[in-house]
C-alpha atoms as a PDB file:
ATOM      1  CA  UNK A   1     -12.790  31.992  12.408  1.00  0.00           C
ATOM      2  CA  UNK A   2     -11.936  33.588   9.310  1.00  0.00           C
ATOM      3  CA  UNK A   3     -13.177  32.229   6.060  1.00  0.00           C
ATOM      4  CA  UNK A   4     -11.257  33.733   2.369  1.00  0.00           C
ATOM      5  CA  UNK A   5     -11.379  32.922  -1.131  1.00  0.00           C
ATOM      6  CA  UNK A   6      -8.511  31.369  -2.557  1.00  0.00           C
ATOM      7  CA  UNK A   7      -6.378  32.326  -6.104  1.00  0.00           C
ATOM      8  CA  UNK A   8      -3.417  30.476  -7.089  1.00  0.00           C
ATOM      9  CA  UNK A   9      -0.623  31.758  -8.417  1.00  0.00           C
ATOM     10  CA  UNK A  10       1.786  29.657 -10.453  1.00  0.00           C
ATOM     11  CA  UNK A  11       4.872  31.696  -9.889  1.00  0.00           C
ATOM     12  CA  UNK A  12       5.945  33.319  -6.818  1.00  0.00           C
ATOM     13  CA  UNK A  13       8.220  35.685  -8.296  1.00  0.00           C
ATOM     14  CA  UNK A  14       5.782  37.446 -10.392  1.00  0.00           C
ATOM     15  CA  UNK A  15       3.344  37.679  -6.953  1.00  0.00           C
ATOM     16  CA  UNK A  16       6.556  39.277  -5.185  1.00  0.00           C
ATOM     17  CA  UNK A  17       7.349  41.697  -7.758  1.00  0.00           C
ATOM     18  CA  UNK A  18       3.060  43.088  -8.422  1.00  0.00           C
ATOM     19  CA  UNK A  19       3.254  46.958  -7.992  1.00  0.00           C
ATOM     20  CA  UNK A  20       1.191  48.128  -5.237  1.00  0.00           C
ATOM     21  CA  UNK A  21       0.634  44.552  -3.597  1.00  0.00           C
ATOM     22  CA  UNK A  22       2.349  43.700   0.033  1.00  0.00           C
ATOM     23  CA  UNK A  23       2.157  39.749   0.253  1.00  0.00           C
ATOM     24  CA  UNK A  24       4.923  38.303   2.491  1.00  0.00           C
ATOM     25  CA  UNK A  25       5.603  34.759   3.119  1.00  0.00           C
ATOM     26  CA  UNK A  26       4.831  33.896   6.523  1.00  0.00           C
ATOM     27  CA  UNK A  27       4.993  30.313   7.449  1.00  0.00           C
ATOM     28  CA  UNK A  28       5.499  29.142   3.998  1.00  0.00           C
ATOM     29  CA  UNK A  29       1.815  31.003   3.094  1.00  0.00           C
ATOM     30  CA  UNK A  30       1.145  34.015   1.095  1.00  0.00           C
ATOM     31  CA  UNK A  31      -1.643  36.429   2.278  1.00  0.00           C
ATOM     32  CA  UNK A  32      -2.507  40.143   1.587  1.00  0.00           C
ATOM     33  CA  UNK A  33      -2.409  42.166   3.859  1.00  0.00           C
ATOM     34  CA  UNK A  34      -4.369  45.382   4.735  1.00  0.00           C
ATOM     35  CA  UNK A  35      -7.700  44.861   2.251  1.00  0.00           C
ATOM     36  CA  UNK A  36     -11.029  44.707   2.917  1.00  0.00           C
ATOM     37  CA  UNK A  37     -12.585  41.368   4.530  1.00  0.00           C
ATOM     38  CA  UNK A  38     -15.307  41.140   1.895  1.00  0.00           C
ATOM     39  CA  UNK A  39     -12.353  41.076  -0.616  1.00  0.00           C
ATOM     40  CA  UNK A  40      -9.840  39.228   1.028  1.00  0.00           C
ATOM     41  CA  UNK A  41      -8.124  36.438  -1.030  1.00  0.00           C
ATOM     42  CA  UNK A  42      -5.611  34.382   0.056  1.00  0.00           C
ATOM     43  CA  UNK A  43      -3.089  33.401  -2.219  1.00  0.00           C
ATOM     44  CA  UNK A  44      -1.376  30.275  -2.212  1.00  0.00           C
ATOM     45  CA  UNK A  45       1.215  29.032  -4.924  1.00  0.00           C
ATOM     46  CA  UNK A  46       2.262  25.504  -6.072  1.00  0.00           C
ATOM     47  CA  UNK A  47       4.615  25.111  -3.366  1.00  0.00           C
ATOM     48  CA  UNK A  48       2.046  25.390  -0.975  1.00  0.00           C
ATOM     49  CA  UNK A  49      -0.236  22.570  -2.438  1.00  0.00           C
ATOM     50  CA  UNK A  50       3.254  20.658  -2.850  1.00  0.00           C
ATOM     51  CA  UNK A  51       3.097  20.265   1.279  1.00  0.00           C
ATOM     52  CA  UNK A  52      -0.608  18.344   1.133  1.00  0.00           C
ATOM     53  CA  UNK A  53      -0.132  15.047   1.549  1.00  0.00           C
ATOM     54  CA  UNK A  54      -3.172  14.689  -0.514  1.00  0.00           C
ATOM     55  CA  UNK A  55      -2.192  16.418  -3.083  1.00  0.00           C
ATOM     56  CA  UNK A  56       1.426  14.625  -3.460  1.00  0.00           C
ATOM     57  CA  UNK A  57       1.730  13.677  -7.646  1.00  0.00           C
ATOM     58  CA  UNK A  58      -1.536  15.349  -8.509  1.00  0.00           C
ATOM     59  CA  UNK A  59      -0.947  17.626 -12.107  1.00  0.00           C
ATOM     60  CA  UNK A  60      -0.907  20.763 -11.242  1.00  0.00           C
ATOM     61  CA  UNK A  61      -3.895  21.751 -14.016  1.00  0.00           C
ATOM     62  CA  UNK A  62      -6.066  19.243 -12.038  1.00  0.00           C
ATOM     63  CA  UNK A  63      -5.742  21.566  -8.939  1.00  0.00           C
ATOM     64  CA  UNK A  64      -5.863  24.528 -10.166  1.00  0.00           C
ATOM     65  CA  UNK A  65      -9.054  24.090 -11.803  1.00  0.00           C
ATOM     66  CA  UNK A  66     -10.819  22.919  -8.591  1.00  0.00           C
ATOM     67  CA  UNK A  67      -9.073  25.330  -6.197  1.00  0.00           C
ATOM     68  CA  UNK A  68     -11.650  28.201  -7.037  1.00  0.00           C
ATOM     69  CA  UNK A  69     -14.467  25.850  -5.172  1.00  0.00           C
ATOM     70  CA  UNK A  70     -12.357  26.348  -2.137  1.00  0.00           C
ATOM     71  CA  UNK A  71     -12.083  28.335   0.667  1.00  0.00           C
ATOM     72  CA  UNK A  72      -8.958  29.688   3.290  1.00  0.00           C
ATOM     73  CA  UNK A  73      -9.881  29.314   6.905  1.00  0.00           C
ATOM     74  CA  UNK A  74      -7.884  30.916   9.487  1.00  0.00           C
ATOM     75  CA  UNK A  75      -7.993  29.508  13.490  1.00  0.00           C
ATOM     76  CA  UNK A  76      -6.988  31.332  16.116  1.00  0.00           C
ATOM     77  CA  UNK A  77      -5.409  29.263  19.050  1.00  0.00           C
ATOM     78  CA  UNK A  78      -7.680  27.026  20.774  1.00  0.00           C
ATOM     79  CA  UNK A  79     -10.480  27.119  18.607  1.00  0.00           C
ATOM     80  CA  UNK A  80     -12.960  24.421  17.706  1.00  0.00           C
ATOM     81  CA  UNK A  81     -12.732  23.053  14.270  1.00  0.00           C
ATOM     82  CA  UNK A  82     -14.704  19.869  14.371  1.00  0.00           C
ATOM     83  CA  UNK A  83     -17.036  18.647  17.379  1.00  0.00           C
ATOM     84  CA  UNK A  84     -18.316  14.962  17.837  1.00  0.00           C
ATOM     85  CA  UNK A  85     -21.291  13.334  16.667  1.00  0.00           C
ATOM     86  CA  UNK A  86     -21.509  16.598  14.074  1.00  0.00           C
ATOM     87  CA  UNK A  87     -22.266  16.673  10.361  1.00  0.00           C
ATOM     88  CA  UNK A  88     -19.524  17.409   8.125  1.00  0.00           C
ATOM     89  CA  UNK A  89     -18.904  17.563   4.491  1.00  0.00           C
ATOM     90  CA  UNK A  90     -15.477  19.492   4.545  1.00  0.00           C
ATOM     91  CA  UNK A  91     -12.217  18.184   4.312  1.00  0.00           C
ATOM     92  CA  UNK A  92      -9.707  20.501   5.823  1.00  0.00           C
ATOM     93  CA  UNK A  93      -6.223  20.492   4.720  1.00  0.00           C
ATOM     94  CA  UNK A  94      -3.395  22.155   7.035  1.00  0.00           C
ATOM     95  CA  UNK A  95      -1.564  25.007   5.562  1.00  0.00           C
ATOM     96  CA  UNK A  96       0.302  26.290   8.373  1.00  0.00           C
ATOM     97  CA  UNK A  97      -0.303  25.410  12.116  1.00  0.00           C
ATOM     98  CA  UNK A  98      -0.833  22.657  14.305  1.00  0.00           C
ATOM     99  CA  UNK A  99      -4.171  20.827  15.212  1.00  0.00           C
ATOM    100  CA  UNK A 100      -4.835  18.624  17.701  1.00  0.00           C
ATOM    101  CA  UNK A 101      -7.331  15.601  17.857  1.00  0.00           C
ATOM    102  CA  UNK A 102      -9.257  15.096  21.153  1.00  0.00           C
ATOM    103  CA  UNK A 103     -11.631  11.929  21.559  1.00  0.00           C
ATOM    104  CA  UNK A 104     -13.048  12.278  25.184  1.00  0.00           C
ATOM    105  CA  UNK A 105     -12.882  16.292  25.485  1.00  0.00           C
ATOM    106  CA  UNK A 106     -11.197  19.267  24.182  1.00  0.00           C
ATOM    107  CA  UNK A 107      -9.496  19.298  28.009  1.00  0.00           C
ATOM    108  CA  UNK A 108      -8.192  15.186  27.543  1.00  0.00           C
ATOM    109  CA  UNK A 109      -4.977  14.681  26.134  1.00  0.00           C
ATOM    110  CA  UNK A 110      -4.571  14.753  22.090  1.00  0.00           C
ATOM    111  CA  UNK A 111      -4.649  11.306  20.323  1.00  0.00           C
ATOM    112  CA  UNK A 112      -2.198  12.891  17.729  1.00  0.00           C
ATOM    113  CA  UNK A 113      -0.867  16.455  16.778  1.00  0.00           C
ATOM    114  CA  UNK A 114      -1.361  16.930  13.108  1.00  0.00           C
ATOM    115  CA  UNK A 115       1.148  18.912  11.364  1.00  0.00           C
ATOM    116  CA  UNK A 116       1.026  21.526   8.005  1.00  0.00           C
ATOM    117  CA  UNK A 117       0.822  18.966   4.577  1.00  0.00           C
ATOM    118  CA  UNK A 118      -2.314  16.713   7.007  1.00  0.00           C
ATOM    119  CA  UNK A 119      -5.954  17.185   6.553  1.00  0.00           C
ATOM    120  CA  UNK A 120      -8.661  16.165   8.842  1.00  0.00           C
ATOM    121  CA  UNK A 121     -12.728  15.428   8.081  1.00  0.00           C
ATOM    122  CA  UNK A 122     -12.042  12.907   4.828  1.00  0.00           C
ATOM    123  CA  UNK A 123     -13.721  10.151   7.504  1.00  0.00           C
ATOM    124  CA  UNK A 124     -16.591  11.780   7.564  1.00  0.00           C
ATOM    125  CA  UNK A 125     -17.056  13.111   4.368  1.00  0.00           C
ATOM    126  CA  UNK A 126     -16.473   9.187   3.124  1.00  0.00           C
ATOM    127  CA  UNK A 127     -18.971   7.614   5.120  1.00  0.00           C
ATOM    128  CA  UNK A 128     -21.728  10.556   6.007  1.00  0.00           C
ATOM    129  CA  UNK A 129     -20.988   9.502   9.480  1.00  0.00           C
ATOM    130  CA  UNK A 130     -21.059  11.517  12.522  1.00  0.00           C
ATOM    131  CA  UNK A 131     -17.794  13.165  13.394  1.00  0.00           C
ATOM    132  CA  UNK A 132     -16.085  11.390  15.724  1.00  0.00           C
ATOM    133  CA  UNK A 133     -13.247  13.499  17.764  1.00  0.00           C
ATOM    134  CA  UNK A 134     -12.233  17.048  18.739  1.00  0.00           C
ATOM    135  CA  UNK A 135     -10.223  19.308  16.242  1.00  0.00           C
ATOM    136  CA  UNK A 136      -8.602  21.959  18.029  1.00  0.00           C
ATOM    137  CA  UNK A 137      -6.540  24.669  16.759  1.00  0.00           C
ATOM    138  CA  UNK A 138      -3.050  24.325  19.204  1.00  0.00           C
ATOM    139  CA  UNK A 139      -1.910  27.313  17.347  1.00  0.00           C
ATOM    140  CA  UNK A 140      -3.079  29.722  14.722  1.00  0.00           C
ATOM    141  CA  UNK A 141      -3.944  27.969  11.899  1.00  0.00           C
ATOM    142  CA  UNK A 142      -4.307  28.255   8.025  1.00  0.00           C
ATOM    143  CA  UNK A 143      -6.296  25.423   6.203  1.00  0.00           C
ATOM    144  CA  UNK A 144      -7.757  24.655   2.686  1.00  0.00           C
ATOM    145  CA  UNK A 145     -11.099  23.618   2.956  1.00  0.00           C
ATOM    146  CA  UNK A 146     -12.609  21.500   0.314  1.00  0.00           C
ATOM    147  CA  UNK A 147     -15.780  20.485  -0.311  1.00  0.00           C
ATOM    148  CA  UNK A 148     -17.247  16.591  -0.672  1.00  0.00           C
ATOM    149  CA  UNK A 149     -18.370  17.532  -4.161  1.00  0.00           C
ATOM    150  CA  UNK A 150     -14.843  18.913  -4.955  1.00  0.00           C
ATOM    151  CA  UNK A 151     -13.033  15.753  -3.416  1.00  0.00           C
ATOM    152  CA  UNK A 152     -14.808  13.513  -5.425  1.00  0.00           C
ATOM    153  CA  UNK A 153     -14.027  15.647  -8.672  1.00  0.00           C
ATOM    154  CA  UNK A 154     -10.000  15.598  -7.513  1.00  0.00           C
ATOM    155  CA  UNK A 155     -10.680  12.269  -7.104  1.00  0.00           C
ATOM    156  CA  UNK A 156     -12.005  10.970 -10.189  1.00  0.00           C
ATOM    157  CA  UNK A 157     -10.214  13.626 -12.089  1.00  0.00           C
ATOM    158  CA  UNK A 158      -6.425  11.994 -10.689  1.00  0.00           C
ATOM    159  CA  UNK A 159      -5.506   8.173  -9.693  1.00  0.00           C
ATOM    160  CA  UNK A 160      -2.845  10.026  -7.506  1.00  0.00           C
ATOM    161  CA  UNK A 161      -5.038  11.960  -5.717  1.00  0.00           C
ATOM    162  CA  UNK A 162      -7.487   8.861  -5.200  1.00  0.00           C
ATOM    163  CA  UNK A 163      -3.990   6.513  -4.044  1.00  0.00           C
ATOM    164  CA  UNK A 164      -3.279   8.930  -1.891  1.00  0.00           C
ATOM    165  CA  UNK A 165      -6.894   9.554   0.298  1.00  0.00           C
ATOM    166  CA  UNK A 166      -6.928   5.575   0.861  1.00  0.00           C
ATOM    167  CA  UNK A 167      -3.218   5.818   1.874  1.00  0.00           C
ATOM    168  CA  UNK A 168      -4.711   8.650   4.427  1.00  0.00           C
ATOM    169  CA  UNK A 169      -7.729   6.449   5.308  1.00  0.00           C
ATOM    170  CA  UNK A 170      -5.237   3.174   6.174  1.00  0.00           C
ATOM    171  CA  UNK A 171      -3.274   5.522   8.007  1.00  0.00           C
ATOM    172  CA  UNK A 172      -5.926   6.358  10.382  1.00  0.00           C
ATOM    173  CA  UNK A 173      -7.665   3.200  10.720  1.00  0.00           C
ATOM    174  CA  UNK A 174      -4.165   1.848  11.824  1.00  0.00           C
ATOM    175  CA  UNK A 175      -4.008   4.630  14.143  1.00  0.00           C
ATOM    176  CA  UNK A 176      -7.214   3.528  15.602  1.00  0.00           C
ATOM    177  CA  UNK A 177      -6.314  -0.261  15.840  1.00  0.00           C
ATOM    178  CA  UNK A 178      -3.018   0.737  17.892  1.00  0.00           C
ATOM    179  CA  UNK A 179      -5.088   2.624  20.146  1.00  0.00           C
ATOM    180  CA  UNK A 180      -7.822  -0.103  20.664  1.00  0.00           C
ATOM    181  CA  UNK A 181      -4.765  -2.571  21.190  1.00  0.00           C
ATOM    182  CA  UNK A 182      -3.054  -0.039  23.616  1.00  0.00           C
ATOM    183  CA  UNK A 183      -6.237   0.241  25.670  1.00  0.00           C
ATOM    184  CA  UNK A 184      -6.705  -3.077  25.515  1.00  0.00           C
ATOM    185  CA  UNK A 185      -3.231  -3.901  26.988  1.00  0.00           C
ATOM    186  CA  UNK A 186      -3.484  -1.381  29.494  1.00  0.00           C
ATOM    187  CA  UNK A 187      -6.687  -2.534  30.876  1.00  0.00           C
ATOM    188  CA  UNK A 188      -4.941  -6.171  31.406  1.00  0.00           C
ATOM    189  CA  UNK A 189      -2.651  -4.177  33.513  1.00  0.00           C
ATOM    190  CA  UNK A 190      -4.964  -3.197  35.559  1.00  0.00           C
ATOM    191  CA  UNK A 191      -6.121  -5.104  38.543  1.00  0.00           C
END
């Protein structure tokens, strides 16, 4: 697990053509490459943010202001991100990757796959509940971590960004309720 700071940068052009600065695209990200770990920064441009579903209609100058109370972290292939009954204040929002959400055990089959624009720990961040599923990394992974103090700024700062976390929370509480109704329905299968 690799943790960075973040930096925006509002054009990519002007990133590409910095003298003395290698920082391809890879997966839609931009990272540099070859500095120091204690001076890494990750830099991510508005079409990045564009992708979080989050994020979608949020001003720009909202963002920007908040991403410098975030961090990058970087999962290698089957790593643990979140483990049940855990504390967690982050929200994680996937850059580049895929995750996948476990209930029983990292080894039991995925309840859902969650894809780059997705973020995962707004439940529990919410309610100061336990964590309540598995996040594993299926493949390397690049997410935006936010804080529960920085959420709550994006959120009162933007009625877009506040639309859009309920749409997220609906989302998963349906989720949830097709489950419980597909267990339910498979259990009256059963003799």
């Amino acid at each position: 697990m690799i943790v960075e700071k973040v930096s925006i940068v509002k054009r990519r052009k002007k990133v590409l053509s910095e003298p003395g600065r290698d920082r391809p695209r890879e997966n839609g990200i931009q990272a540099l490459k070859g500095q120091e770990s204690n001076d890494a920064t990750f830099y991510i441009d508005e079409m990045d943010l564009k992708q979080i579903y989050l994020l979608k209609g949020v001003e720009p100058d909202v963002i920007i202001g908040l991403l410098d109370l975030c961090t990058i972290l970087k999962l290698e292939p089957q790593e643990i991100l979140i483990v049940p009954t855990q504390s967690n204040r982050t929200v994680y929002f996937l850059l580049s990757g895929r995750l996948r959400i476990h209930l029983d055990s990292v080894d039991s089959k995925p309840i859902v796959i969650l894809e780059p624009g997705e973020s995962v720990g707004e439940m529990s961040v919410v309610d100061h509940k336990p964590t309540s599923a598995f996040v594993v990394a299926d493949e390397s992974c690049v997410l935006l971590t936010m804080e529960e103090d920085t959420l709550w700024s994006l959120v009162q700062a933007s009625h877009a960004a506040a639309r859009n976390l309920l749409f997220t929370l609906v989302q998963r509480l349906r989720h949830a309720d097709a489950i419980i109704s597909n267990n339910v329905v498979m259990g009256a299968r059963t003799p």
